[in-house]
PDB file of N, CA and C in Angstrom:
ATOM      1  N   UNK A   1       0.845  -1.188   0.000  1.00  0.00           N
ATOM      2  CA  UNK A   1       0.000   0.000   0.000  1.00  0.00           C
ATOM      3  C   UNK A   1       0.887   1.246   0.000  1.00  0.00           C
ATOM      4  N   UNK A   2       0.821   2.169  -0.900  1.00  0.00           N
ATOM      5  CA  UNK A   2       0.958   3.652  -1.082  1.00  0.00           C
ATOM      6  C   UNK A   2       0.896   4.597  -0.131  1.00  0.00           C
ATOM      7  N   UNK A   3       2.193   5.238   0.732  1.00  0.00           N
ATOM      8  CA  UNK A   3       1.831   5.816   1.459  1.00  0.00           C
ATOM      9  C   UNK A   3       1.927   7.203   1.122  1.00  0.00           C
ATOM     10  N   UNK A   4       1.544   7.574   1.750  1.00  0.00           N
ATOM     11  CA  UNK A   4       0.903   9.341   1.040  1.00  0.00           C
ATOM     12  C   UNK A   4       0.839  10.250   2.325  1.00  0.00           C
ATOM     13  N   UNK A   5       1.478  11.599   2.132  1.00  0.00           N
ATOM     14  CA  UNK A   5       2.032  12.688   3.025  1.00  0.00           C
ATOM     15  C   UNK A   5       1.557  14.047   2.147  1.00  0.00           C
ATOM     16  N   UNK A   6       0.710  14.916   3.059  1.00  0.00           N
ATOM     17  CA  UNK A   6      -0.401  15.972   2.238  1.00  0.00           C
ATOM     18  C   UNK A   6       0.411  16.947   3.065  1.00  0.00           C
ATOM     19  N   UNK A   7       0.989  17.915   2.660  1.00  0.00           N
ATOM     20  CA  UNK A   7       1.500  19.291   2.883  1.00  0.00           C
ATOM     21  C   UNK A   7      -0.056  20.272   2.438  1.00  0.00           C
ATOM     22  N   UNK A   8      -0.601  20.671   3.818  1.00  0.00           N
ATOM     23  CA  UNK A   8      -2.000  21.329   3.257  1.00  0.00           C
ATOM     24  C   UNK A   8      -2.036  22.821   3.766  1.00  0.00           C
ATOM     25  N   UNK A   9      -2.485  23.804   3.897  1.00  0.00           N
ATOM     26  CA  UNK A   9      -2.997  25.102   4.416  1.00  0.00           C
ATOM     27  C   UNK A   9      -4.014  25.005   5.639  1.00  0.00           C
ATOM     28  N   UNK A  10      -3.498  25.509   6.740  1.00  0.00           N
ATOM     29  CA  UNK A  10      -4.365  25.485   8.269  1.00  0.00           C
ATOM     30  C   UNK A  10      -3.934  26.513   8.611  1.00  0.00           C
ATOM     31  N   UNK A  11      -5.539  27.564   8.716  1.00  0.00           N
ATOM     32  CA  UNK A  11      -5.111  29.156   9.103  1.00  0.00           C
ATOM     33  C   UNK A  11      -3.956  29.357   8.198  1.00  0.00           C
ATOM     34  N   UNK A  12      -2.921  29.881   9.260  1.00  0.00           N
ATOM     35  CA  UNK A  12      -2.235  30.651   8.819  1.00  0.00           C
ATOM     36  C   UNK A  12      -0.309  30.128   8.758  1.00  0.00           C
ATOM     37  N   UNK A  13      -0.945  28.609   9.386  1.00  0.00           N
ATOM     38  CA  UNK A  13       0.312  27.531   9.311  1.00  0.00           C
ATOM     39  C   UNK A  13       0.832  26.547   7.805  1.00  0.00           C
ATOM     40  N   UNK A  14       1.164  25.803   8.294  1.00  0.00           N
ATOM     41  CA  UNK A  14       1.294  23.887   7.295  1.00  0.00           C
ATOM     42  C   UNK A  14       0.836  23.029   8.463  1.00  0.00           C
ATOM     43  N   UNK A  15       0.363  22.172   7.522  1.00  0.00           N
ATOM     44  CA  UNK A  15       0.338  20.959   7.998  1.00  0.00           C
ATOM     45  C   UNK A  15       0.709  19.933   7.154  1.00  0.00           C
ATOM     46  N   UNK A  16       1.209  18.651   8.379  1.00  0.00           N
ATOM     47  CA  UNK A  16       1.225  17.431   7.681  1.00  0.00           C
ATOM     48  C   UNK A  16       0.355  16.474   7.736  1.00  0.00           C
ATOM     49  N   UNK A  17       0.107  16.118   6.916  1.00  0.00           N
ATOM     50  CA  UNK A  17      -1.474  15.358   7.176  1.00  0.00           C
ATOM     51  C   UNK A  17      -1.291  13.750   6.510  1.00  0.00           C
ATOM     52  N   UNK A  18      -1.009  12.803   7.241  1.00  0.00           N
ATOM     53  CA  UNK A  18      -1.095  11.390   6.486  1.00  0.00           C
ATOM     54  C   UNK A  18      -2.837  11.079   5.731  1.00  0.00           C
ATOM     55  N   UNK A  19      -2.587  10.544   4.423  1.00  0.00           N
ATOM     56  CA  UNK A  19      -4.127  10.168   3.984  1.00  0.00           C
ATOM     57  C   UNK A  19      -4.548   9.621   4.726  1.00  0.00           C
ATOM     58  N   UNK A  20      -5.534   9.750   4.384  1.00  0.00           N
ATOM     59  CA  UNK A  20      -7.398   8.900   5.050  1.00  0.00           C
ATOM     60  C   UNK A  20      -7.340   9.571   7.081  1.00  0.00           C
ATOM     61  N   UNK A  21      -6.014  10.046   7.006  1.00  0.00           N
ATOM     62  CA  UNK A  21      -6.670  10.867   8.928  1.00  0.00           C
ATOM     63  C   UNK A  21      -6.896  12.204   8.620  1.00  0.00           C
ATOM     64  N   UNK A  22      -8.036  12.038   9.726  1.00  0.00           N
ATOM     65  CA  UNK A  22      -8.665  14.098   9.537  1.00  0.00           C
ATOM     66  C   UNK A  22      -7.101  14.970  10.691  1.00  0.00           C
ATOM     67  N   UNK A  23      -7.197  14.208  11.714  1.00  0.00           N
ATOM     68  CA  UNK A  23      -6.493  15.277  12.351  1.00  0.00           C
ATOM     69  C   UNK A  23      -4.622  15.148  11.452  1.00  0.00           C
ATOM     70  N   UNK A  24      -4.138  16.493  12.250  1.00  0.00           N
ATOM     71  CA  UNK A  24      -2.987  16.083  11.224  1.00  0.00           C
ATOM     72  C   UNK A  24      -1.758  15.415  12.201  1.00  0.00           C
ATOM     73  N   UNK A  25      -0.578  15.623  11.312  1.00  0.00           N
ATOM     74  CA  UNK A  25       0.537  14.703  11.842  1.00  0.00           C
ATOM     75  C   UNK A  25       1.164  16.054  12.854  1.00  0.00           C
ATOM     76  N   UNK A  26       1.239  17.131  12.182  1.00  0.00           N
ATOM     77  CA  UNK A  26       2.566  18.077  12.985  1.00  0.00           C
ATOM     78  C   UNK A  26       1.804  19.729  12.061  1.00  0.00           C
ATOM     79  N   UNK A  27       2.400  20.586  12.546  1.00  0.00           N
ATOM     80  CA  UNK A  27       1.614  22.099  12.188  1.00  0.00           C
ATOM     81  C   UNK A  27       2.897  22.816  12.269  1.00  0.00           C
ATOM     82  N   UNK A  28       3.540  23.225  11.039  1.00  0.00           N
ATOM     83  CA  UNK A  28       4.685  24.310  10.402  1.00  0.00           C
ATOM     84  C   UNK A  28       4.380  25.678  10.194  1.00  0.00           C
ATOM     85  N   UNK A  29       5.088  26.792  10.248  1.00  0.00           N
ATOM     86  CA  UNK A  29       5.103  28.143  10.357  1.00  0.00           C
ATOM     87  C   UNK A  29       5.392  28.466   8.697  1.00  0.00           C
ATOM     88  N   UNK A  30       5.644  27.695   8.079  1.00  0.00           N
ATOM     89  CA  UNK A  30       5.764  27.611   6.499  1.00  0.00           C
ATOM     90  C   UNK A  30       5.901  26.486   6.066  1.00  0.00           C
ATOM     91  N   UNK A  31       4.879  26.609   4.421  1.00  0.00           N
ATOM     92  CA  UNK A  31       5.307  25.610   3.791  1.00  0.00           C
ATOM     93  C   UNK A  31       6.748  24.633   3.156  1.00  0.00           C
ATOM     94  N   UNK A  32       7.478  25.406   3.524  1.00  0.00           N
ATOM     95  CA  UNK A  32       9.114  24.439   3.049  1.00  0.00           C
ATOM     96  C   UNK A  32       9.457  23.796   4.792  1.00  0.00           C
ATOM     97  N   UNK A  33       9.231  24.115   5.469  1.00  0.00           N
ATOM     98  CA  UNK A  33       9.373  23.258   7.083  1.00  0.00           C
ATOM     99  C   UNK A  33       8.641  22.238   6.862  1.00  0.00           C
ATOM    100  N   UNK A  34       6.898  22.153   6.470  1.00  0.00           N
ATOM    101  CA  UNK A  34       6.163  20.931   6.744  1.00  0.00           C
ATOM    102  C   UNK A  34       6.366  20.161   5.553  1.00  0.00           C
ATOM    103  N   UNK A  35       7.171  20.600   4.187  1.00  0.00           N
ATOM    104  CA  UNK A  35       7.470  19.402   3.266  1.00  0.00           C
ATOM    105  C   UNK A  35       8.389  19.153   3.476  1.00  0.00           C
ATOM    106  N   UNK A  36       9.048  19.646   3.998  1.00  0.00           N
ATOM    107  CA  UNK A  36      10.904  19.025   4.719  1.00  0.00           C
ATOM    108  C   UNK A  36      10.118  17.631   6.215  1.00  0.00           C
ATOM    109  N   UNK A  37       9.260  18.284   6.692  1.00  0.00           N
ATOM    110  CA  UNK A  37       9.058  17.124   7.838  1.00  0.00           C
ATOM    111  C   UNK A  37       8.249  16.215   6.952  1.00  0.00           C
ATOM    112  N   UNK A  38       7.632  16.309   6.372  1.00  0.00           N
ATOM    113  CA  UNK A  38       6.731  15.235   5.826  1.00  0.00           C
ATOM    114  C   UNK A  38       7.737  14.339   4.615  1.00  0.00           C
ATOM    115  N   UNK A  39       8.980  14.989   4.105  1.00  0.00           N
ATOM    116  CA  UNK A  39       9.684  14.004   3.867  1.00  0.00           C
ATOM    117  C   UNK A  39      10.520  13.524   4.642  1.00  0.00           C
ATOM    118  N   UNK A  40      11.060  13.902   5.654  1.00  0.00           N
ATOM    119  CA  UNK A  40      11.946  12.906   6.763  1.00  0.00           C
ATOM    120  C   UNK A  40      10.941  11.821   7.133  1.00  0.00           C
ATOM    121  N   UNK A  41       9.616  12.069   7.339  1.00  0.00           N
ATOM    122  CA  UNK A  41       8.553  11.320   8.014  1.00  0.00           C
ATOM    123  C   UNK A  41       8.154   9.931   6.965  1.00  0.00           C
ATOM    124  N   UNK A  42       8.330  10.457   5.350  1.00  0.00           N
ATOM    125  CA  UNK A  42       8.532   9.487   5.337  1.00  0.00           C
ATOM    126  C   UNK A  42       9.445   8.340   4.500  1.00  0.00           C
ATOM    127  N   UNK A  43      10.499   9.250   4.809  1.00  0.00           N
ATOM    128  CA  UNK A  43      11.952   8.149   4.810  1.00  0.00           C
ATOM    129  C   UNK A  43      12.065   7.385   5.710  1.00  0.00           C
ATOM    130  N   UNK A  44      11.382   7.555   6.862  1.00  0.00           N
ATOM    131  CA  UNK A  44      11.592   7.175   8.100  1.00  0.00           C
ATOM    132  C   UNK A  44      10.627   6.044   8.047  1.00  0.00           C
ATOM    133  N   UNK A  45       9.738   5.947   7.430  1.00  0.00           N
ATOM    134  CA  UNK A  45       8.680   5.026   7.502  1.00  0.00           C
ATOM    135  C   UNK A  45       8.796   3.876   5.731  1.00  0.00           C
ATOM    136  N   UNK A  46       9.669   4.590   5.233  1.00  0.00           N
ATOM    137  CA  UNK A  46      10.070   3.258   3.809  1.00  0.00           C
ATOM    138  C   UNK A  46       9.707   3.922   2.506  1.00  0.00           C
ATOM    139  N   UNK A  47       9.347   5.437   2.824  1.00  0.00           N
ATOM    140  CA  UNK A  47       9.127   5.991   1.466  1.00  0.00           C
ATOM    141  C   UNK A  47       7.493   6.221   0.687  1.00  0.00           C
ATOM    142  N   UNK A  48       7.184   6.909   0.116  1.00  0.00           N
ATOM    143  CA  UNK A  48       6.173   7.269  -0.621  1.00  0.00           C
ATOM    144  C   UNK A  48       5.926   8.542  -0.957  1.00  0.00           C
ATOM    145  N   UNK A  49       4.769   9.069  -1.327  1.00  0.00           N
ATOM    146  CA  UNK A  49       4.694  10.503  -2.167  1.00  0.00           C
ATOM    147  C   UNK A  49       4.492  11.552  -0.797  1.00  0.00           C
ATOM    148  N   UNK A  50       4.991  12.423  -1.309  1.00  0.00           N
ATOM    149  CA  UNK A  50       4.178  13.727  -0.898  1.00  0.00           C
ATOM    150  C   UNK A  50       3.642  14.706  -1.415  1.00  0.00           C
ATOM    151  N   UNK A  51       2.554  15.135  -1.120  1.00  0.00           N
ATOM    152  CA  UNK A  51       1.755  15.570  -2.014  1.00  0.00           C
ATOM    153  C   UNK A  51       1.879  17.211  -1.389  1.00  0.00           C
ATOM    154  N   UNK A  52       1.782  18.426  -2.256  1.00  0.00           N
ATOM    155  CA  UNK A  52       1.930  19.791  -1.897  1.00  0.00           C
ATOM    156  C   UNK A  52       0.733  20.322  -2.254  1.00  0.00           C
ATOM    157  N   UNK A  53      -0.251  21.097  -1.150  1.00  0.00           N
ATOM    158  CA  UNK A  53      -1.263  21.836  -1.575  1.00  0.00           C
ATOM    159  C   UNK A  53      -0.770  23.409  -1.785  1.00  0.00           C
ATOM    160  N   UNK A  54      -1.481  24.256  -2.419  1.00  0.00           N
ATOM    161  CA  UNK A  54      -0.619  25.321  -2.385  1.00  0.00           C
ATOM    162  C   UNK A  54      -2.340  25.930  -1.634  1.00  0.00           C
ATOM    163  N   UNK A  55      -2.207  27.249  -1.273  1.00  0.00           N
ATOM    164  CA  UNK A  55      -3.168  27.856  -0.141  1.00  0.00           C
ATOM    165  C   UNK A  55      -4.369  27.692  -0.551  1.00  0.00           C
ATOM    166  N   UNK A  56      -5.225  27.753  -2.012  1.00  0.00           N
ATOM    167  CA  UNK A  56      -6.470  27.447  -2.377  1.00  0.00           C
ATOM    168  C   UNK A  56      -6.458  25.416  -2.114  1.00  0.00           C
ATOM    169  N   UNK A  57      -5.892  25.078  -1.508  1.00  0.00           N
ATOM    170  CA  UNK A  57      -5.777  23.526  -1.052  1.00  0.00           C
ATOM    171  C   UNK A  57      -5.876  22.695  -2.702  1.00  0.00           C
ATOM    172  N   UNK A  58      -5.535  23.314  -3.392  1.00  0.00           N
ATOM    173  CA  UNK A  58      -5.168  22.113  -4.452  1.00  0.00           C
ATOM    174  C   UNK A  58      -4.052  21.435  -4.252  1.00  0.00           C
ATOM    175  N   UNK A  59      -3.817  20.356  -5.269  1.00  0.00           N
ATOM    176  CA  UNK A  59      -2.844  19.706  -5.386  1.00  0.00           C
ATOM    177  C   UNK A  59      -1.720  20.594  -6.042  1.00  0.00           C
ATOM    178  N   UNK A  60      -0.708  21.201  -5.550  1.00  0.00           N
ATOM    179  CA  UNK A  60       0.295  21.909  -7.149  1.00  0.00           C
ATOM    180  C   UNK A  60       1.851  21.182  -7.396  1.00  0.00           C
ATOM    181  N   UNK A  61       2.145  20.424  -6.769  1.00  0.00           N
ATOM    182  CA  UNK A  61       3.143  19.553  -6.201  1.00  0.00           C
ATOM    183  C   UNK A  61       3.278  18.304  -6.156  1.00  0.00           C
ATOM    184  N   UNK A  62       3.707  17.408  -6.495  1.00  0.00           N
ATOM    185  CA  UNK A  62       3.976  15.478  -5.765  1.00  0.00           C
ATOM    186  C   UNK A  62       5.666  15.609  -6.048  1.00  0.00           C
ATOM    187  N   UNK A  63       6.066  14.638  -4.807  1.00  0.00           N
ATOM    188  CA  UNK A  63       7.554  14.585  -5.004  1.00  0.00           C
ATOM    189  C   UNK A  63       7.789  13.480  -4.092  1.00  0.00           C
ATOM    190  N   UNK A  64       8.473  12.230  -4.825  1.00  0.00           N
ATOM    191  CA  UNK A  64       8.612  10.624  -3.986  1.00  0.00           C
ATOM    192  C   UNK A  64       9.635  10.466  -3.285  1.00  0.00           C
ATOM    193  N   UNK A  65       9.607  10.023  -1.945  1.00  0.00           N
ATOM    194  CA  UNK A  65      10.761   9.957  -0.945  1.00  0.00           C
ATOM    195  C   UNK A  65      11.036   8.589  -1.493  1.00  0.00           C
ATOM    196  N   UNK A  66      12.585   7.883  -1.804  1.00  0.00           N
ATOM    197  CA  UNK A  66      12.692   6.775  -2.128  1.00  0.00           C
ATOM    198  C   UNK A  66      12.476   6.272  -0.388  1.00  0.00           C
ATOM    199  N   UNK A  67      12.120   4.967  -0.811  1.00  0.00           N
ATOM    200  CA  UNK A  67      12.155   4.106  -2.113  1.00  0.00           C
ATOM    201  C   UNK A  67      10.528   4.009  -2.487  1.00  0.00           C
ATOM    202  N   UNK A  68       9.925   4.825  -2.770  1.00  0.00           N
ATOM    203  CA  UNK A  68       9.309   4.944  -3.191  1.00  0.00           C
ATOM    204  C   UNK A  68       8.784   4.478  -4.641  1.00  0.00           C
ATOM    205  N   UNK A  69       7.382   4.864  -5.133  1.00  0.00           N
ATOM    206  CA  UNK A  69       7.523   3.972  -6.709  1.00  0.00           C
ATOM    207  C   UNK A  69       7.521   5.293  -7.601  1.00  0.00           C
ATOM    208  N   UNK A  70       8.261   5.913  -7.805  1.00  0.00           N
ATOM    209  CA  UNK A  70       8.502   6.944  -8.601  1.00  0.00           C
ATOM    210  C   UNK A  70       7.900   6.019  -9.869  1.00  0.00           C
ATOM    211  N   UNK A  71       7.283   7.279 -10.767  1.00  0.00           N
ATOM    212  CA  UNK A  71       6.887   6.846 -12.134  1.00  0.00           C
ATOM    213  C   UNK A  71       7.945   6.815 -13.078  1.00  0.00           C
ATOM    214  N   UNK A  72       7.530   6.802 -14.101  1.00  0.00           N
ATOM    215  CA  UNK A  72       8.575   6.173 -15.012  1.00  0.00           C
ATOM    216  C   UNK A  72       8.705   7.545 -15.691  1.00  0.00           C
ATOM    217  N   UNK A  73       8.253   8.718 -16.073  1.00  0.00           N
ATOM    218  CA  UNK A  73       8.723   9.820 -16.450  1.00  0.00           C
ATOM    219  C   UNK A  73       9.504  10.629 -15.931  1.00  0.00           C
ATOM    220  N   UNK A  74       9.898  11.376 -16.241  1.00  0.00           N
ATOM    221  CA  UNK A  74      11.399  11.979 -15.409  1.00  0.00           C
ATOM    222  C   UNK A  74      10.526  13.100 -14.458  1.00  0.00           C
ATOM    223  N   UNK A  75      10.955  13.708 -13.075  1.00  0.00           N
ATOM    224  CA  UNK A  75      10.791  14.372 -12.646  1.00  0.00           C
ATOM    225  C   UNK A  75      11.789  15.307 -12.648  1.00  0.00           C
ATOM    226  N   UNK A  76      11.389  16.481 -13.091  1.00  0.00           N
ATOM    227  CA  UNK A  76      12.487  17.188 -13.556  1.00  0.00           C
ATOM    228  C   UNK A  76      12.136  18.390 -12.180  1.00  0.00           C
ATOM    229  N   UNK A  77      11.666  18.334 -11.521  1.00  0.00           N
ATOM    230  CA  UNK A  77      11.425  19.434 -10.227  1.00  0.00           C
ATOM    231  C   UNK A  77      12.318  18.827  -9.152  1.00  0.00           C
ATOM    232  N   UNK A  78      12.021  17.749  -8.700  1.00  0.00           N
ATOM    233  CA  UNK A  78      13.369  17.367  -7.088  1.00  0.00           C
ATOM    234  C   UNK A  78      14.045  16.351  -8.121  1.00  0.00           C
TER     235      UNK A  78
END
């Protein structure tokens, strides 16, 4: 199973938010702190995506902590 790490907008913080839980993991003073913790978090746990909301809570971002299953097209951003 796919594990998945949501960098989202709360007030006026970040959060890290593992899928499928409402409450979150940890609450950052900026967005480059809570995608820096949400990728240690999950190297630490064997790897998978993280996903970046930007403040209207879309998706604008994915970037795979190995060992993750990176796709087969190049990621030319990390």
């Amino acid at each position: 199973m796919a594990k998945n790490k949501h960098v989202v907008p709360k007030g006026k913080k970040w959060a890290v938010k593992t899928a499928g839980k409402d409450e979150p993991d940890s609450e950052h003073p900026t967005q480059a702190a809570a995608e820096a913790k949400a990728k240690a978090r999950l190297a630490a746990e064997g790897g998978g995506e993280v996903r970046i909301h930007g403040k209207d809570g879309r998706i604008r971002d994915s970037d795979t902590v190995a060992p993750g299953n990176e796709s087969s097209t190049k990621d030319n951003r990390h």
